[in-house]
Protein backbone atom coordinates (compact mmCIF):
# COMPACT_ATOMS: atom_id res chain seq x y z
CA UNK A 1 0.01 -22.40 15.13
CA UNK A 2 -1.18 -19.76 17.47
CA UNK A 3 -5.10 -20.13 17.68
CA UNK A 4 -5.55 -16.72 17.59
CA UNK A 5 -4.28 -16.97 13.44
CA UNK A 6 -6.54 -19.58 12.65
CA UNK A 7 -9.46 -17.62 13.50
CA UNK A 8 -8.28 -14.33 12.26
CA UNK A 9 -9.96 -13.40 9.05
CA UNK A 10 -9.64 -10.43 6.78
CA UNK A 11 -12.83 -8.69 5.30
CA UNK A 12 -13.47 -8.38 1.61
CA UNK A 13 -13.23 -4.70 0.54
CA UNK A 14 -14.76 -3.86 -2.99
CA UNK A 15 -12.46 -3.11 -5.82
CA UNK A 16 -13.15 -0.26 -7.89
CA UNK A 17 -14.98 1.76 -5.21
CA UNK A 18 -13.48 4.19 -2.93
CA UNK A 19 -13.29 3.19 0.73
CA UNK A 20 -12.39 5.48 3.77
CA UNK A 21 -10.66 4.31 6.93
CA UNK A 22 -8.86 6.48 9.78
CA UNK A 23 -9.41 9.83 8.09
CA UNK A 24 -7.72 8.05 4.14
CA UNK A 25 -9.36 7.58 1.08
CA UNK A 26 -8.21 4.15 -0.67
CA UNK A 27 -8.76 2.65 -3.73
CA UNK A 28 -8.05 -0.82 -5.08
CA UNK A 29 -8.59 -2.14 -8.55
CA UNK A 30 -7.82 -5.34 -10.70
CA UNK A 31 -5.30 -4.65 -13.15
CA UNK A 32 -7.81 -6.17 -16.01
CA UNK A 33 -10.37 -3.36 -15.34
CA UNK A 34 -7.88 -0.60 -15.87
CA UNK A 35 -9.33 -0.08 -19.70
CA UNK A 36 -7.70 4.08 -19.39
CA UNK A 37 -4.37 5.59 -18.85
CA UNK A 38 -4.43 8.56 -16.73
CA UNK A 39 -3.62 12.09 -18.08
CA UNK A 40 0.31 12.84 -17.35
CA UNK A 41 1.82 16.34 -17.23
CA UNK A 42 4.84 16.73 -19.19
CA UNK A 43 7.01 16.09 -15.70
CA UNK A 44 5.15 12.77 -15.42
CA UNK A 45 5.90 11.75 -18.83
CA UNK A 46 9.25 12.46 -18.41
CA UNK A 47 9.56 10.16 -15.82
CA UNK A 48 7.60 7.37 -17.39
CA UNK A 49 9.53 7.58 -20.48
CA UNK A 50 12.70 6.74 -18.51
CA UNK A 51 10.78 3.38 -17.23
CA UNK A 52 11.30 0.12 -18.76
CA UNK A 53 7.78 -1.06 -19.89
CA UNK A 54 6.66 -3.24 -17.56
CA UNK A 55 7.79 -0.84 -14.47
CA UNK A 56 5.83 1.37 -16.53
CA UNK A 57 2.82 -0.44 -16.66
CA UNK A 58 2.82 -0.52 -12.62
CA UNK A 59 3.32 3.31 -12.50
CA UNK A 60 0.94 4.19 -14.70
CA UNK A 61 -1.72 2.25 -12.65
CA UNK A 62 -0.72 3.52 -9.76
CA UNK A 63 -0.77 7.01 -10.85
CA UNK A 64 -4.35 6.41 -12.47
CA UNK A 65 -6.02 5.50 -9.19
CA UNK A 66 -3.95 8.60 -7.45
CA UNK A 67 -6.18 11.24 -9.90
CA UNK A 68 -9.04 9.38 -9.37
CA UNK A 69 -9.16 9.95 -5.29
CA UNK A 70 -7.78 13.22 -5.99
CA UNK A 71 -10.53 14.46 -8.26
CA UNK A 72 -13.34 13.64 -4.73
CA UNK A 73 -10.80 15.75 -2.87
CA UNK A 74 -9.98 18.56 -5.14
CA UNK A 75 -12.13 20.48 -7.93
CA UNK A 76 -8.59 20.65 -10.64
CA UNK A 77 -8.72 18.87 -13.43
CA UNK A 78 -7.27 15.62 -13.46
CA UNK A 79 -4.62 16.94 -15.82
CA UNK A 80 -3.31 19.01 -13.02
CA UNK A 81 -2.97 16.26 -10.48
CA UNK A 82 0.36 15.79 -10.63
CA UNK A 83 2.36 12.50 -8.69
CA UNK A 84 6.16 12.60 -8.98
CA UNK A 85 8.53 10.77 -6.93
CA UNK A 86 10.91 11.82 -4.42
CA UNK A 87 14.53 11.12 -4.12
CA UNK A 88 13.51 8.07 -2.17
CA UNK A 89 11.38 6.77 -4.58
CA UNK A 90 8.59 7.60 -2.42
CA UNK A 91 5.42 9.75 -4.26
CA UNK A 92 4.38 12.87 -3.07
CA UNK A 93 1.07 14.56 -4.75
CA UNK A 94 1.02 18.50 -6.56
CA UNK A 95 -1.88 20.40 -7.82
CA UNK A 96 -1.76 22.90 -10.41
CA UNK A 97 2.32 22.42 -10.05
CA UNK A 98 2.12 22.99 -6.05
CA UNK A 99 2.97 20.50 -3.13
CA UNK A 100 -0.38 19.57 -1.30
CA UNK A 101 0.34 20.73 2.42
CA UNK A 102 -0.20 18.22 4.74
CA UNK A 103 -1.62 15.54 2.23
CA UNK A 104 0.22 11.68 1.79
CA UNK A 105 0.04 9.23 -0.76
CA UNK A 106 1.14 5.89 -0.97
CA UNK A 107 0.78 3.14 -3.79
CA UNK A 108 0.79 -0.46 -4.16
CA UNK A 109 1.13 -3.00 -7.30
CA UNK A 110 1.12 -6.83 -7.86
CA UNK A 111 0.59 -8.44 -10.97
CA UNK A 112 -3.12 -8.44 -10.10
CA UNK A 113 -3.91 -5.51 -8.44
CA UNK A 114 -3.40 -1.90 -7.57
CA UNK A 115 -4.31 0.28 -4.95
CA UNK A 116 -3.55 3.71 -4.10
CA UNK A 117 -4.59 5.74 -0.66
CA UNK A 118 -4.40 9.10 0.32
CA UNK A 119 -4.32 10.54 3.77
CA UNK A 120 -4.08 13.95 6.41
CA UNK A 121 -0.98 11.76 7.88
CA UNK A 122 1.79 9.81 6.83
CA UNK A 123 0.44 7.24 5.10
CA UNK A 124 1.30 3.58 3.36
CA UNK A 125 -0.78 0.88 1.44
CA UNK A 126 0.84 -2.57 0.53
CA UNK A 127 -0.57 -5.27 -1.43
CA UNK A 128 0.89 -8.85 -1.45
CA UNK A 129 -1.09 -11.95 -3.17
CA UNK A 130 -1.53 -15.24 -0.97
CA UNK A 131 -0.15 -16.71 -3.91
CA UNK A 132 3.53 -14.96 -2.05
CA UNK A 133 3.73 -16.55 0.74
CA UNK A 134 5.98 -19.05 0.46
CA UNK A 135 8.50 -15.83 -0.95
CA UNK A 136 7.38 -14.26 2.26
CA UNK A 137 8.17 -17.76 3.92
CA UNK A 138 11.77 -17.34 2.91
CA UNK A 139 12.71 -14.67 4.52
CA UNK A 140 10.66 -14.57 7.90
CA UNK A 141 13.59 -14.54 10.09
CA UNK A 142 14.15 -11.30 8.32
CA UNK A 143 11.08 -9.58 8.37
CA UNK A 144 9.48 -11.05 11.55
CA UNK A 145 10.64 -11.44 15.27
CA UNK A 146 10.48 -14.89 17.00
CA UNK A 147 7.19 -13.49 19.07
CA UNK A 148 5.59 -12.39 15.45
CA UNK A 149 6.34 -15.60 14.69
CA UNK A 150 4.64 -17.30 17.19
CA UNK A 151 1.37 -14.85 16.50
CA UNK A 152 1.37 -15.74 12.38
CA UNK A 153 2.60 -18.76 11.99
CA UNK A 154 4.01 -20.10 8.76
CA UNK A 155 1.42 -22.15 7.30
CA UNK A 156 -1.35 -20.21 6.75
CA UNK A 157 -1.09 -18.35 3.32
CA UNK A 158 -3.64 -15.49 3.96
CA UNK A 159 -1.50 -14.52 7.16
CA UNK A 160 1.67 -14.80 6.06
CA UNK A 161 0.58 -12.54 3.00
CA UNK A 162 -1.73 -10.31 5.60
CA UNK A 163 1.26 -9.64 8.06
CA UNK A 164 3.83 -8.88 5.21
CA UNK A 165 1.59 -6.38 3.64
CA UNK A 166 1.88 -4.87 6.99
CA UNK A 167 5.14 -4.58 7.63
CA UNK A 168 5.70 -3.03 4.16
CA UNK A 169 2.46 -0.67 4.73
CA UNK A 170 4.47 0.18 7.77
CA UNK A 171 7.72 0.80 6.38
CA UNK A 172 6.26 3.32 3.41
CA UNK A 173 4.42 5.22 5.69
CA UNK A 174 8.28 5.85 7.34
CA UNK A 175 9.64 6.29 4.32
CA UNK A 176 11.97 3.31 4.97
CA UNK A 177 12.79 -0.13 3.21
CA UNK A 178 11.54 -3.09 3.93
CA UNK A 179 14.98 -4.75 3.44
CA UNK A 180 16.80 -3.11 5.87
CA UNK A 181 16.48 -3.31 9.32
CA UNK A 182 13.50 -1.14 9.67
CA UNK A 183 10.54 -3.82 9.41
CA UNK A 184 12.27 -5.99 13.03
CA UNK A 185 11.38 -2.41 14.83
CA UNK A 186 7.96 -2.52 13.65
CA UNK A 187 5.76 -5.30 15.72
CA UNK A 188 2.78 -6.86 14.71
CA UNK A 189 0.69 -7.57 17.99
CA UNK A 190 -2.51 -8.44 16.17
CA UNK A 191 -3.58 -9.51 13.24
CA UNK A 192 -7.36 -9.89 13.85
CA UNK A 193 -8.01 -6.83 13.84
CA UNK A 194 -4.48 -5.27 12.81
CA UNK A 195 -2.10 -3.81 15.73
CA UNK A 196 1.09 -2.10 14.96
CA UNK A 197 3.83 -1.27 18.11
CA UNK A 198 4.44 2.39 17.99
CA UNK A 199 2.08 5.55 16.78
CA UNK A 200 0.72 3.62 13.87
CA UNK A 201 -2.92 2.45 13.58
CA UNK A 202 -3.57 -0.38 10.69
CA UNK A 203 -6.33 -2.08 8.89
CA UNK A 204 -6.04 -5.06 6.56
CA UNK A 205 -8.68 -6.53 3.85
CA UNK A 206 -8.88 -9.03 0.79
CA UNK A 207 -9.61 -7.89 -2.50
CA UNK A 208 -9.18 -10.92 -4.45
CA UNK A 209 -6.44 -12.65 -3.98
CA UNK A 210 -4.54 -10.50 -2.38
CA UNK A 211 -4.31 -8.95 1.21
CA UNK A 212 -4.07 -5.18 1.23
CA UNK A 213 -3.03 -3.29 4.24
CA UNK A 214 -3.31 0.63 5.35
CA UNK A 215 -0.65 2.02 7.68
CA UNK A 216 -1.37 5.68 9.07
CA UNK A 217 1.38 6.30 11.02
CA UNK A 218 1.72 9.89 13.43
CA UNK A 219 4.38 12.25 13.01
């Protein structure tokens, strides 16, 4: 394993508090402290009433920890923060039943954890539990080139699960999929701290047990 990996280490970031980074607000929670379900305009409950439960569960945290940034950034009531998704699937924020000009939002879910960030650029947050990585494992030759490779390494839970939250960080804030072939033209060249190939500048923490990365990525 590269040497470089078994010195890299990601810092703790505090759940439940909001954190700035690169010009975006983020926010991470455990799933067990989300007691409250956020208020939902009557185009967000018509999309959660399509969901089967369990997806719903996920959106509904998501969307919780969307208002709650939202209500630092704007003075509307959280009932008219709105987050609905695109055709893509990807979310894009209203307020008061209008688009927010040049403001991105991205959200993240594991069985754990949540986190939600918003940002002045194209923005994605990924989450992925050290307990993944021998999922991620599977399908490295996939997701990673034979130099990421090389940089990771395979044994090491917290970087496998670290440079997978990246890549899908990565591919949300393109509005791509990271089963495609989009996440092979996005290279990792650091992990300690994050580098991203391209116009893209990255971060990566713990919170728990999970690894949770920010992608802001220029037009």
């Amino acid at each position: 394993m590269d040497t470089a990996v078994m010195h890299t280490a990601f810092r703790p970031i505090a759940p439940g508090e909001v954190h700035r980074w690169g010009g975006a607000a983020l926010l991470a929670a455990r799933r067990s402290d989300l007691r409250t379900a956020p208020p939902l305009s009557p185009a967000e409950l018509r999309v959660a009433r399509a969901l089967p439960d369990r997806r719903r569960a996920d959106w509904l945290a998501g969307r919780l920890l969307v208002k709650l940034l939202a209500r630092e950034a704007f003075t509307a009531p959280a009932y008219e923060v709105e987050v609905l998704p695109r055709a893509d699937g990807s979310p894009y924020l209203l307020v008061g039943g209008s688009p927010v000009p040049g403001l991105h939002v991205s959200i993240s879910h594991t069985a754990r954890h949540v986190a939600a960030a918003l940002a002045p650029e194209p923005v994605g947050v990924d989450l992925c539990e050290t307990a993944s990585a021998p999922l991620v494992r599977r399908v490295t030759d996939h997701v990673f080139s034979p130099r990421e490779l090389s940089l990771i390494g395979t044994e090491r839970p917290e970087a496998l699960a670290g440079a997978w939250a990246l890549k899908e960080a990565a591919v949300k804030a393109d509005r791509s999929g990271v089963f495609g072939p989009a996440p092979r033209r996005i290279e990792i060249l650091g992990l300690g701290p994050p580098v991203l190939g391209g116009r893209r500048r990255a971060m990566a923490w713990r919170t728990g047990d999970a690894l949770l990365a920010l992608v802001l990525a220029r037009p």
